[in-house]
PDB file of N, CA and C in Angstrom:
ATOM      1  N   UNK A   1     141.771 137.417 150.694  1.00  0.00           N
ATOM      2  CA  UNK A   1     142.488 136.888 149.521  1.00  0.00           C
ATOM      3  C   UNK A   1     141.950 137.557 148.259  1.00  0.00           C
ATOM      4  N   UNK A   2     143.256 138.011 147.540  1.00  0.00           N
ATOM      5  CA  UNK A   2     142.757 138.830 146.477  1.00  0.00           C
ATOM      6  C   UNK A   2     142.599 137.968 145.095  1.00  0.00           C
ATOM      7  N   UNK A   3     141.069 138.236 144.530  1.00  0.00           N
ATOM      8  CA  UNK A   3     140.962 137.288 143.458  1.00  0.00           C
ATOM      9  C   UNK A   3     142.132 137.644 142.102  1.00  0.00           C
ATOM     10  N   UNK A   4     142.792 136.225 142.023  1.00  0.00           N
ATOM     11  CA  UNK A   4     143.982 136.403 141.065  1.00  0.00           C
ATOM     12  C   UNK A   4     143.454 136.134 139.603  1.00  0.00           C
ATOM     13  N   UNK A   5     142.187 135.417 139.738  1.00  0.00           N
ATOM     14  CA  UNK A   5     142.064 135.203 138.067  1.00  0.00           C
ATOM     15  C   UNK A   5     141.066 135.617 137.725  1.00  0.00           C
ATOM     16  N   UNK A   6     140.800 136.181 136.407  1.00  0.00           N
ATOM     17  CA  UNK A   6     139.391 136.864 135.983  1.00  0.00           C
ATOM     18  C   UNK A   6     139.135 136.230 134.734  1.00  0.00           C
ATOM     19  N   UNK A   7     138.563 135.145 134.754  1.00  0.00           N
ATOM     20  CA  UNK A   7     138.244 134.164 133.465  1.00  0.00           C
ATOM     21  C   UNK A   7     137.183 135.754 132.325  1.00  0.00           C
ATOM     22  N   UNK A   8     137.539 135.428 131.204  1.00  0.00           N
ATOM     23  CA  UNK A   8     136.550 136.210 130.131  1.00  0.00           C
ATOM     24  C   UNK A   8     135.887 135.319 129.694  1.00  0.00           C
ATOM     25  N   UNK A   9     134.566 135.822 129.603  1.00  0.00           N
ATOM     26  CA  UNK A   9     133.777 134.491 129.250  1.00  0.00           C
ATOM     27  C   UNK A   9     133.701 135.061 127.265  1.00  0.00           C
ATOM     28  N   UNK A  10     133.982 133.943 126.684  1.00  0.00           N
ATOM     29  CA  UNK A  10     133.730 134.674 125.528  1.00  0.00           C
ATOM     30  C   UNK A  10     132.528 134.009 124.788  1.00  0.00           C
ATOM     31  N   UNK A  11     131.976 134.439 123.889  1.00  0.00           N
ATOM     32  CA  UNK A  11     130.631 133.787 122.791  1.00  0.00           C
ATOM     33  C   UNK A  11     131.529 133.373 121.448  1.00  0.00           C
ATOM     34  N   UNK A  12     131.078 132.188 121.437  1.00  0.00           N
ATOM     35  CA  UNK A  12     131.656 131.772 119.934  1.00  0.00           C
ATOM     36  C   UNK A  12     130.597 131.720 118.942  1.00  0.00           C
ATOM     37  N   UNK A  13     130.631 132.658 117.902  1.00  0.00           N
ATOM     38  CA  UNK A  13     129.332 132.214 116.918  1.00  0.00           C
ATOM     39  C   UNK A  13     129.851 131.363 115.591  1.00  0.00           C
ATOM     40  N   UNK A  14     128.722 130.507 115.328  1.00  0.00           N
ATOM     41  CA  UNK A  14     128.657 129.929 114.040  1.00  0.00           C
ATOM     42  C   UNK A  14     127.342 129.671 113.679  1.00  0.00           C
ATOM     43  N   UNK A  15     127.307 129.095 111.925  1.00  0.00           N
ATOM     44  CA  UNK A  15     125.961 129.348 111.564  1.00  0.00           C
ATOM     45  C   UNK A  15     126.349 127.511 110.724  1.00  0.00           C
ATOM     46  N   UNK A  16     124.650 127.037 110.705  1.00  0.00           N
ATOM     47  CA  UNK A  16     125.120 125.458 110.360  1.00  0.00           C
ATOM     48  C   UNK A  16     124.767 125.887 108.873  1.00  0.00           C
ATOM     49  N   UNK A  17     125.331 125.154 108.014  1.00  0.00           N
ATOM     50  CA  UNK A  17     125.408 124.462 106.207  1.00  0.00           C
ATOM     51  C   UNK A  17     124.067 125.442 106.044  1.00  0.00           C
ATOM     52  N   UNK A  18     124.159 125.712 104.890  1.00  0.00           N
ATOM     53  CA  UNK A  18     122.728 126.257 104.030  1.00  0.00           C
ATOM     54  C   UNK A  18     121.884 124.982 103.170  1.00  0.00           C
ATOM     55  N   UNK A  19     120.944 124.641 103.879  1.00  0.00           N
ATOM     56  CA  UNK A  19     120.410 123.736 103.141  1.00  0.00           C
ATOM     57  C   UNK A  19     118.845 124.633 102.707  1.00  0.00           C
ATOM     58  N   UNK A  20     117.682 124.344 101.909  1.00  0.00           N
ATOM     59  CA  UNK A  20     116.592 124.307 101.590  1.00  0.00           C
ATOM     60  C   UNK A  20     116.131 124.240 103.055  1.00  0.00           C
ATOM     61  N   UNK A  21     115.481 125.927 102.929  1.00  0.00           N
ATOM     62  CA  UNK A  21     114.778 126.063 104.266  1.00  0.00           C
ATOM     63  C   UNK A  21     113.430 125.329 104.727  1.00  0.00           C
ATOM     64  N   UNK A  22     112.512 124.268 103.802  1.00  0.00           N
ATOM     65  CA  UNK A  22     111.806 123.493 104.420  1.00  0.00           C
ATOM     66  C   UNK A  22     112.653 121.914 105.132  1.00  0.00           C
ATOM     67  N   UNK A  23     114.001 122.284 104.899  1.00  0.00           N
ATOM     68  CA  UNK A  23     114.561 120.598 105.751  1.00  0.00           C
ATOM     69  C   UNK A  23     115.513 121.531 106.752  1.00  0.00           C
ATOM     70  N   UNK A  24     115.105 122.586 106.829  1.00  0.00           N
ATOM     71  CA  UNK A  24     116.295 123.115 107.817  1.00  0.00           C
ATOM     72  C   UNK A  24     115.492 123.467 109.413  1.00  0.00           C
ATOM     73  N   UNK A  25     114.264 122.420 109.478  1.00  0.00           N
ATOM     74  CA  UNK A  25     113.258 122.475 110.176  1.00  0.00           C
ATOM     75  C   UNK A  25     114.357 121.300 111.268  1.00  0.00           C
ATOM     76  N   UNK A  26     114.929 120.903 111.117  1.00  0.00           N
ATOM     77  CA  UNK A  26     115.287 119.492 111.989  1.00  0.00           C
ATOM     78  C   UNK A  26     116.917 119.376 111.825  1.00  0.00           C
ATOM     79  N   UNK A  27     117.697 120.639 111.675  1.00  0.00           N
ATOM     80  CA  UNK A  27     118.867 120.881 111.619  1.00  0.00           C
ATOM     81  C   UNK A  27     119.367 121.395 113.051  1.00  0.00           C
ATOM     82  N   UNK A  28     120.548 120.635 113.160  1.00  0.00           N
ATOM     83  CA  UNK A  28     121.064 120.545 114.754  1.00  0.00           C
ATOM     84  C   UNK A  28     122.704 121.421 114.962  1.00  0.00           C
ATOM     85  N   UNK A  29     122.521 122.151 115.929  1.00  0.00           N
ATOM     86  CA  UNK A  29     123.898 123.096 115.813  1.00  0.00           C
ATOM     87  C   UNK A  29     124.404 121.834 116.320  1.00  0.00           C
ATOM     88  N   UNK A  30     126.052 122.234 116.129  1.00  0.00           N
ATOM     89  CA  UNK A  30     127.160 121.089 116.280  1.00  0.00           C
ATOM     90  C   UNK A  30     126.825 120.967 118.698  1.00  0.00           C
ATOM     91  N   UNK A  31     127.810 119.769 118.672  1.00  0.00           N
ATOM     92  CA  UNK A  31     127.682 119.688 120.086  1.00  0.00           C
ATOM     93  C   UNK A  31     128.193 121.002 120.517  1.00  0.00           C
ATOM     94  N   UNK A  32     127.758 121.386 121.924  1.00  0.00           N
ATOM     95  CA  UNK A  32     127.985 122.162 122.591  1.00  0.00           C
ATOM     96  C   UNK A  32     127.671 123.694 122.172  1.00  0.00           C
ATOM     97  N   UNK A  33     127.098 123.468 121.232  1.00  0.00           N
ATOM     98  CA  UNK A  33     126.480 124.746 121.011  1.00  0.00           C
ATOM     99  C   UNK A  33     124.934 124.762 120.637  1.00  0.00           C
ATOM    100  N   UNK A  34     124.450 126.251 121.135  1.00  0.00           N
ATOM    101  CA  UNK A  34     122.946 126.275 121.302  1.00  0.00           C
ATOM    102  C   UNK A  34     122.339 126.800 119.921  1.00  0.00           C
ATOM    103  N   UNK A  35     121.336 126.737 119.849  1.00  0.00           N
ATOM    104  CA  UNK A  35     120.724 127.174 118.513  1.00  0.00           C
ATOM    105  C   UNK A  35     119.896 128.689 119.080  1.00  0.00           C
ATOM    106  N   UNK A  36     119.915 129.921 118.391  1.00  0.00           N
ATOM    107  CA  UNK A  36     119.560 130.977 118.571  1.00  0.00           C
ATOM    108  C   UNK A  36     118.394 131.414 117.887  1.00  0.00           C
ATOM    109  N   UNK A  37     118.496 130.264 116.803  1.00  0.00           N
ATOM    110  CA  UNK A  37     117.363 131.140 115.846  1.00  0.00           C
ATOM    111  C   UNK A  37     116.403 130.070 115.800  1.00  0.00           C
ATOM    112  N   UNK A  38     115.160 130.036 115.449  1.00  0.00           N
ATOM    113  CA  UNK A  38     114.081 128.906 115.199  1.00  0.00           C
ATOM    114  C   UNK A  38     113.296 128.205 113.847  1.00  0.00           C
ATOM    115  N   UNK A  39     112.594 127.517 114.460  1.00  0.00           N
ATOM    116  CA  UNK A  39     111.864 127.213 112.983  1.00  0.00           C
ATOM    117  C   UNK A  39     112.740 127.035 111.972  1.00  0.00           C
ATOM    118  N   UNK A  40     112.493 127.437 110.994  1.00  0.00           N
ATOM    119  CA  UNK A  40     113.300 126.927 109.670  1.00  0.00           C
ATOM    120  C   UNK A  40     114.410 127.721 109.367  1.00  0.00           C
ATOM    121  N   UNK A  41     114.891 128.737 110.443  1.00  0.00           N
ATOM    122  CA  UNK A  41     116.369 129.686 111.012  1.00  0.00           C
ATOM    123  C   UNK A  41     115.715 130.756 109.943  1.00  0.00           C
ATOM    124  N   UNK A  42     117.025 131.166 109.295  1.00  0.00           N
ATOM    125  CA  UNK A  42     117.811 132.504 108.532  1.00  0.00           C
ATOM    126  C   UNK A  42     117.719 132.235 107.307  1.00  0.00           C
ATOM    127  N   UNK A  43     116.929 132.890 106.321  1.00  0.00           N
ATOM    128  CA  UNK A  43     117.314 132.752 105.356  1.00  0.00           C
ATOM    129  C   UNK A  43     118.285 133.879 104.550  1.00  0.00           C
ATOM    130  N   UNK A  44     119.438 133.574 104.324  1.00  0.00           N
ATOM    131  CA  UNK A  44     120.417 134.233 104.157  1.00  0.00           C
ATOM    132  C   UNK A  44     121.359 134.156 103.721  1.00  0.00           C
ATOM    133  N   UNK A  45     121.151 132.958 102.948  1.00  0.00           N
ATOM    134  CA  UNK A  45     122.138 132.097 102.248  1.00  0.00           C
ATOM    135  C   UNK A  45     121.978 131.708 100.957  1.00  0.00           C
ATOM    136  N   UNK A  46     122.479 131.106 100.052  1.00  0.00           N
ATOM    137  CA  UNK A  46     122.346 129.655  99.200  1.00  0.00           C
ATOM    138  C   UNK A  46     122.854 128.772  98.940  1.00  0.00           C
ATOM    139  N   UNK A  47     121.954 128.013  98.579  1.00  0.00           N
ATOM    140  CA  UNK A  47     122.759 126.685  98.466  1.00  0.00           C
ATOM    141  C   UNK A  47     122.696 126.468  97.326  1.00  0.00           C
ATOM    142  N   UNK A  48     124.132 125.108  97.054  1.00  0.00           N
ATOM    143  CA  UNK A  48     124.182 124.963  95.504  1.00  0.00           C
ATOM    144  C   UNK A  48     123.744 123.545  95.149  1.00  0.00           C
ATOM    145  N   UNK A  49     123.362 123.399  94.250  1.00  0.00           N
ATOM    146  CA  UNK A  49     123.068 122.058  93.368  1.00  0.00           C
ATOM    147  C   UNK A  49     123.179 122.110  91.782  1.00  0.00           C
ATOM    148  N   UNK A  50     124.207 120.939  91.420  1.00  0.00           N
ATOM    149  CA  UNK A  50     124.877 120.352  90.811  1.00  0.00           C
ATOM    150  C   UNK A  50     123.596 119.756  89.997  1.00  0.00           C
ATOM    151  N   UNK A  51     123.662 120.202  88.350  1.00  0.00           N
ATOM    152  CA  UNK A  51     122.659 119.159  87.573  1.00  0.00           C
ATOM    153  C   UNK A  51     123.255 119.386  86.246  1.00  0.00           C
ATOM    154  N   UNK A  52     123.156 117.693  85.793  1.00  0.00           N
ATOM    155  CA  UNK A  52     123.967 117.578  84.601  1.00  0.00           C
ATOM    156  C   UNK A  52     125.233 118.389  84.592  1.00  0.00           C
ATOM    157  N   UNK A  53     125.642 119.400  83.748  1.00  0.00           N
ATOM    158  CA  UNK A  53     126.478 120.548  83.749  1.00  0.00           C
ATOM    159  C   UNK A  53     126.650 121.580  84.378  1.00  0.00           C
ATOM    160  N   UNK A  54     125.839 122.099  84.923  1.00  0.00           N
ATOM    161  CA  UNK A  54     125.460 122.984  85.438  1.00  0.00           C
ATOM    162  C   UNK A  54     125.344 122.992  86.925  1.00  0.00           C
ATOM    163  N   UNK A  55     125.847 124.345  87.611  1.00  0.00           N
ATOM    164  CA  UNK A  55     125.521 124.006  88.893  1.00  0.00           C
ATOM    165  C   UNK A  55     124.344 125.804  89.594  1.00  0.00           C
ATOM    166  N   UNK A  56     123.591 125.024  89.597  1.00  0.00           N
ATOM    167  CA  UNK A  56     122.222 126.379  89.777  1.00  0.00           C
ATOM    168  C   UNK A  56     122.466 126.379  91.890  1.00  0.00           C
ATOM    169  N   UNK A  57     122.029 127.413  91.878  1.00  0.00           N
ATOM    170  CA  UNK A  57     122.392 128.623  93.549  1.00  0.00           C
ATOM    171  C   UNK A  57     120.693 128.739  93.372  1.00  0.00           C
ATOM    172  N   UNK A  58     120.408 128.152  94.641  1.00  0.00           N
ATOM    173  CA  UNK A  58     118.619 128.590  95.533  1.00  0.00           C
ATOM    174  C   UNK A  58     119.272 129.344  96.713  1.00  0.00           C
ATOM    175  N   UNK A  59     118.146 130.381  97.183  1.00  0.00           N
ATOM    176  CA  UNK A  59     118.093 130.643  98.614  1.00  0.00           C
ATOM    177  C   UNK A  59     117.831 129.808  99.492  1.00  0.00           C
ATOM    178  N   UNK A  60     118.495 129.886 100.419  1.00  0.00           N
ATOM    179  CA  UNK A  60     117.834 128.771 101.760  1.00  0.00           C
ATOM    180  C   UNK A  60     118.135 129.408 102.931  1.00  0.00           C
ATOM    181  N   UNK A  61     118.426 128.360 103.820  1.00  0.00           N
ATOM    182  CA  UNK A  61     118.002 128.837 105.605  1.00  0.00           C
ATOM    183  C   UNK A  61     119.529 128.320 106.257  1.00  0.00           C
ATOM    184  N   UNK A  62     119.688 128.898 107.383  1.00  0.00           N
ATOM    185  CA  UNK A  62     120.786 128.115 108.013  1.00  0.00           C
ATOM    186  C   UNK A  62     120.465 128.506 109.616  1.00  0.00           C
ATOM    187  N   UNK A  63     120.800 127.993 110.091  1.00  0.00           N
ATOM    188  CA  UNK A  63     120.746 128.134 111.779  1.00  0.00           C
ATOM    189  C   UNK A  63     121.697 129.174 112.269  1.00  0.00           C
ATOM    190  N   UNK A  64     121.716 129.792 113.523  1.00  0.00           N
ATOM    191  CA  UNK A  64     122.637 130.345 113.651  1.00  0.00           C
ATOM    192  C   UNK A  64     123.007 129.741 115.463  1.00  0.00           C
ATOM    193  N   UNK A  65     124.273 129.742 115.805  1.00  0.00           N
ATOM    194  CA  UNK A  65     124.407 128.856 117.182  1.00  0.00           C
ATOM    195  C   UNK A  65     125.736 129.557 117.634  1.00  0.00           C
ATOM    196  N   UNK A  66     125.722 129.322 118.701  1.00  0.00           N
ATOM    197  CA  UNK A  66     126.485 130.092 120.005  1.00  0.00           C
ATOM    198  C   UNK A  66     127.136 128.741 121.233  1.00  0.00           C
ATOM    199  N   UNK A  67     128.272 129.265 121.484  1.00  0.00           N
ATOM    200  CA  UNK A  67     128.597 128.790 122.605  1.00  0.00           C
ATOM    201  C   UNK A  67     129.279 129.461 123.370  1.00  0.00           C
ATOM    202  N   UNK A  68     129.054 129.418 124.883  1.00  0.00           N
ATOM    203  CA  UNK A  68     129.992 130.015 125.735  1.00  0.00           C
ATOM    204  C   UNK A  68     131.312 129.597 126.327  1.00  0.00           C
ATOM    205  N   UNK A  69     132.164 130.354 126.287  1.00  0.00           N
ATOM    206  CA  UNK A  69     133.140 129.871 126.399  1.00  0.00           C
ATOM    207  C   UNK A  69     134.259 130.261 127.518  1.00  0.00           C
ATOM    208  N   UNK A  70     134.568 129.506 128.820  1.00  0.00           N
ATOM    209  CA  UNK A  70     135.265 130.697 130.042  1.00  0.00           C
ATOM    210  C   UNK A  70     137.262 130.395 129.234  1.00  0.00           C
ATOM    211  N   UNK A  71     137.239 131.659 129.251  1.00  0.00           N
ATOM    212  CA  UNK A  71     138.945 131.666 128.795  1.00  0.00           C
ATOM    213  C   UNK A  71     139.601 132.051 130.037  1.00  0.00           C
ATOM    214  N   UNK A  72     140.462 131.221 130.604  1.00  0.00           N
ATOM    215  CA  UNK A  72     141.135 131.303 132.071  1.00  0.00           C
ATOM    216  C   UNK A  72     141.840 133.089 131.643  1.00  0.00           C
ATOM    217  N   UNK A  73     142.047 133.694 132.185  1.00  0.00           N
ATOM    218  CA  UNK A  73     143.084 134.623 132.271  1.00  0.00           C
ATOM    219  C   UNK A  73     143.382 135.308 133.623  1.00  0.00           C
ATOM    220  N   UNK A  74     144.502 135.832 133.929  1.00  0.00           N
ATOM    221  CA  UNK A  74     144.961 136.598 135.283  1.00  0.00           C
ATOM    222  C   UNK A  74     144.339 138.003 135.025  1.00  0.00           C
ATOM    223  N   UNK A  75     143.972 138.247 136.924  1.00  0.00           N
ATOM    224  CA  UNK A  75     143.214 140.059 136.521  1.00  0.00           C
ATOM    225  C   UNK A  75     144.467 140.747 136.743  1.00  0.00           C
ATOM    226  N   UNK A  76     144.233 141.843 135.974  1.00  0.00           N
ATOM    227  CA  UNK A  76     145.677 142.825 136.212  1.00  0.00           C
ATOM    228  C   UNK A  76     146.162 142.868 137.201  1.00  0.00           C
ATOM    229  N   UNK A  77     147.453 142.940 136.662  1.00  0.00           N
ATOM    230  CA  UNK A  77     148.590 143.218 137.767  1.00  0.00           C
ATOM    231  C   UNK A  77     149.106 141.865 138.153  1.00  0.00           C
ATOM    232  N   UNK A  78     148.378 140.578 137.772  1.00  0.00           N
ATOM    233  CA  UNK A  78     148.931 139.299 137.834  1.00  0.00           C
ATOM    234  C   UNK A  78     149.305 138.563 136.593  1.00  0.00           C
ATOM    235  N   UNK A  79     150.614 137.534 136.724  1.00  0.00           N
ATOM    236  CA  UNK A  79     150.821 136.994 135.640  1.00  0.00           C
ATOM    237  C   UNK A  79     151.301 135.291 135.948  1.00  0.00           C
ATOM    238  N   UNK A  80     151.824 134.435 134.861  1.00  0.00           N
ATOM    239  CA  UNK A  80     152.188 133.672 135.145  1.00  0.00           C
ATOM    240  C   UNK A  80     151.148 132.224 135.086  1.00  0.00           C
ATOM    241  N   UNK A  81     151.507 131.065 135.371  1.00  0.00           N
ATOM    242  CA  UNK A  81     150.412 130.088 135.392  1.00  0.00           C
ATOM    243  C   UNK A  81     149.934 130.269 136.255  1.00  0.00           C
ATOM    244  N   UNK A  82     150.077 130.182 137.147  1.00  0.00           N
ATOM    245  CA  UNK A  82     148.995 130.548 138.621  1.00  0.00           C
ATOM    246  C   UNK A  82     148.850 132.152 139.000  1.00  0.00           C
ATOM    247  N   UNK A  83     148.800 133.059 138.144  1.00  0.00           N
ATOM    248  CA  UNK A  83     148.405 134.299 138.652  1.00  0.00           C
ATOM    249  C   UNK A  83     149.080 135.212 139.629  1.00  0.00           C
ATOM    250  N   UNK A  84     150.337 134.762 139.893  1.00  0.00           N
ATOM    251  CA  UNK A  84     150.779 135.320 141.343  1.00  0.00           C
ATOM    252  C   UNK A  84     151.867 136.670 141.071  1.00  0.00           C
ATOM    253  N   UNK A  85     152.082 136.820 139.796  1.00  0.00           N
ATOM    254  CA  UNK A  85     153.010 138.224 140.183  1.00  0.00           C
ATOM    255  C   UNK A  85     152.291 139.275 140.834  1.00  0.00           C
ATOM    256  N   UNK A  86     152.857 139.951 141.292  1.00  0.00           N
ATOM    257  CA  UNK A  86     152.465 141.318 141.583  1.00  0.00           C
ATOM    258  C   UNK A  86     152.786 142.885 140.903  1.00  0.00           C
TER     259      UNK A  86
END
């Protein structure tokens, strides 16, 4: 039996909020995704804060996170919901 489906596994990246890299010590990628980077992540960002009038930009940290992901698809030469043309 010839295998009809060849799932692609794909990587989804995202990176969490830029907060002040000493609280970005206990920052959690969303469900189902893993955290790649450590400690207080990436700093590579900024964040903003709002005072009085003014709104002043710090550097900070953000996480960076991954998930895997299987995307069903047919291997060539097959099509259809169940894979079966020829």
């Amino acid at each position: 039996q010839m295998k009809k489906q060849c799932d692609q596994k794909l990587l989804i990246r995202m990176k969490t909020e830029c907060v002040p890299c000493s609280l970005n010590l206990d920052t959690q990628c969303p469900a189902g995704y893993t955290k790649i980077t450590s400690s207080t992540g990436i700093p590579d960002c900024r964040y903003y804060l709002g005072v009085k009038t003014h709104t002043l930009s710090f550097p900070g940290c953000r996480h960076h996170c991954v998930k895997e992901f299987e995307q069903p698809e047919c291997c060539q030469g097959h099509w259809g919901p169940d894979c079966m043309g020829e």
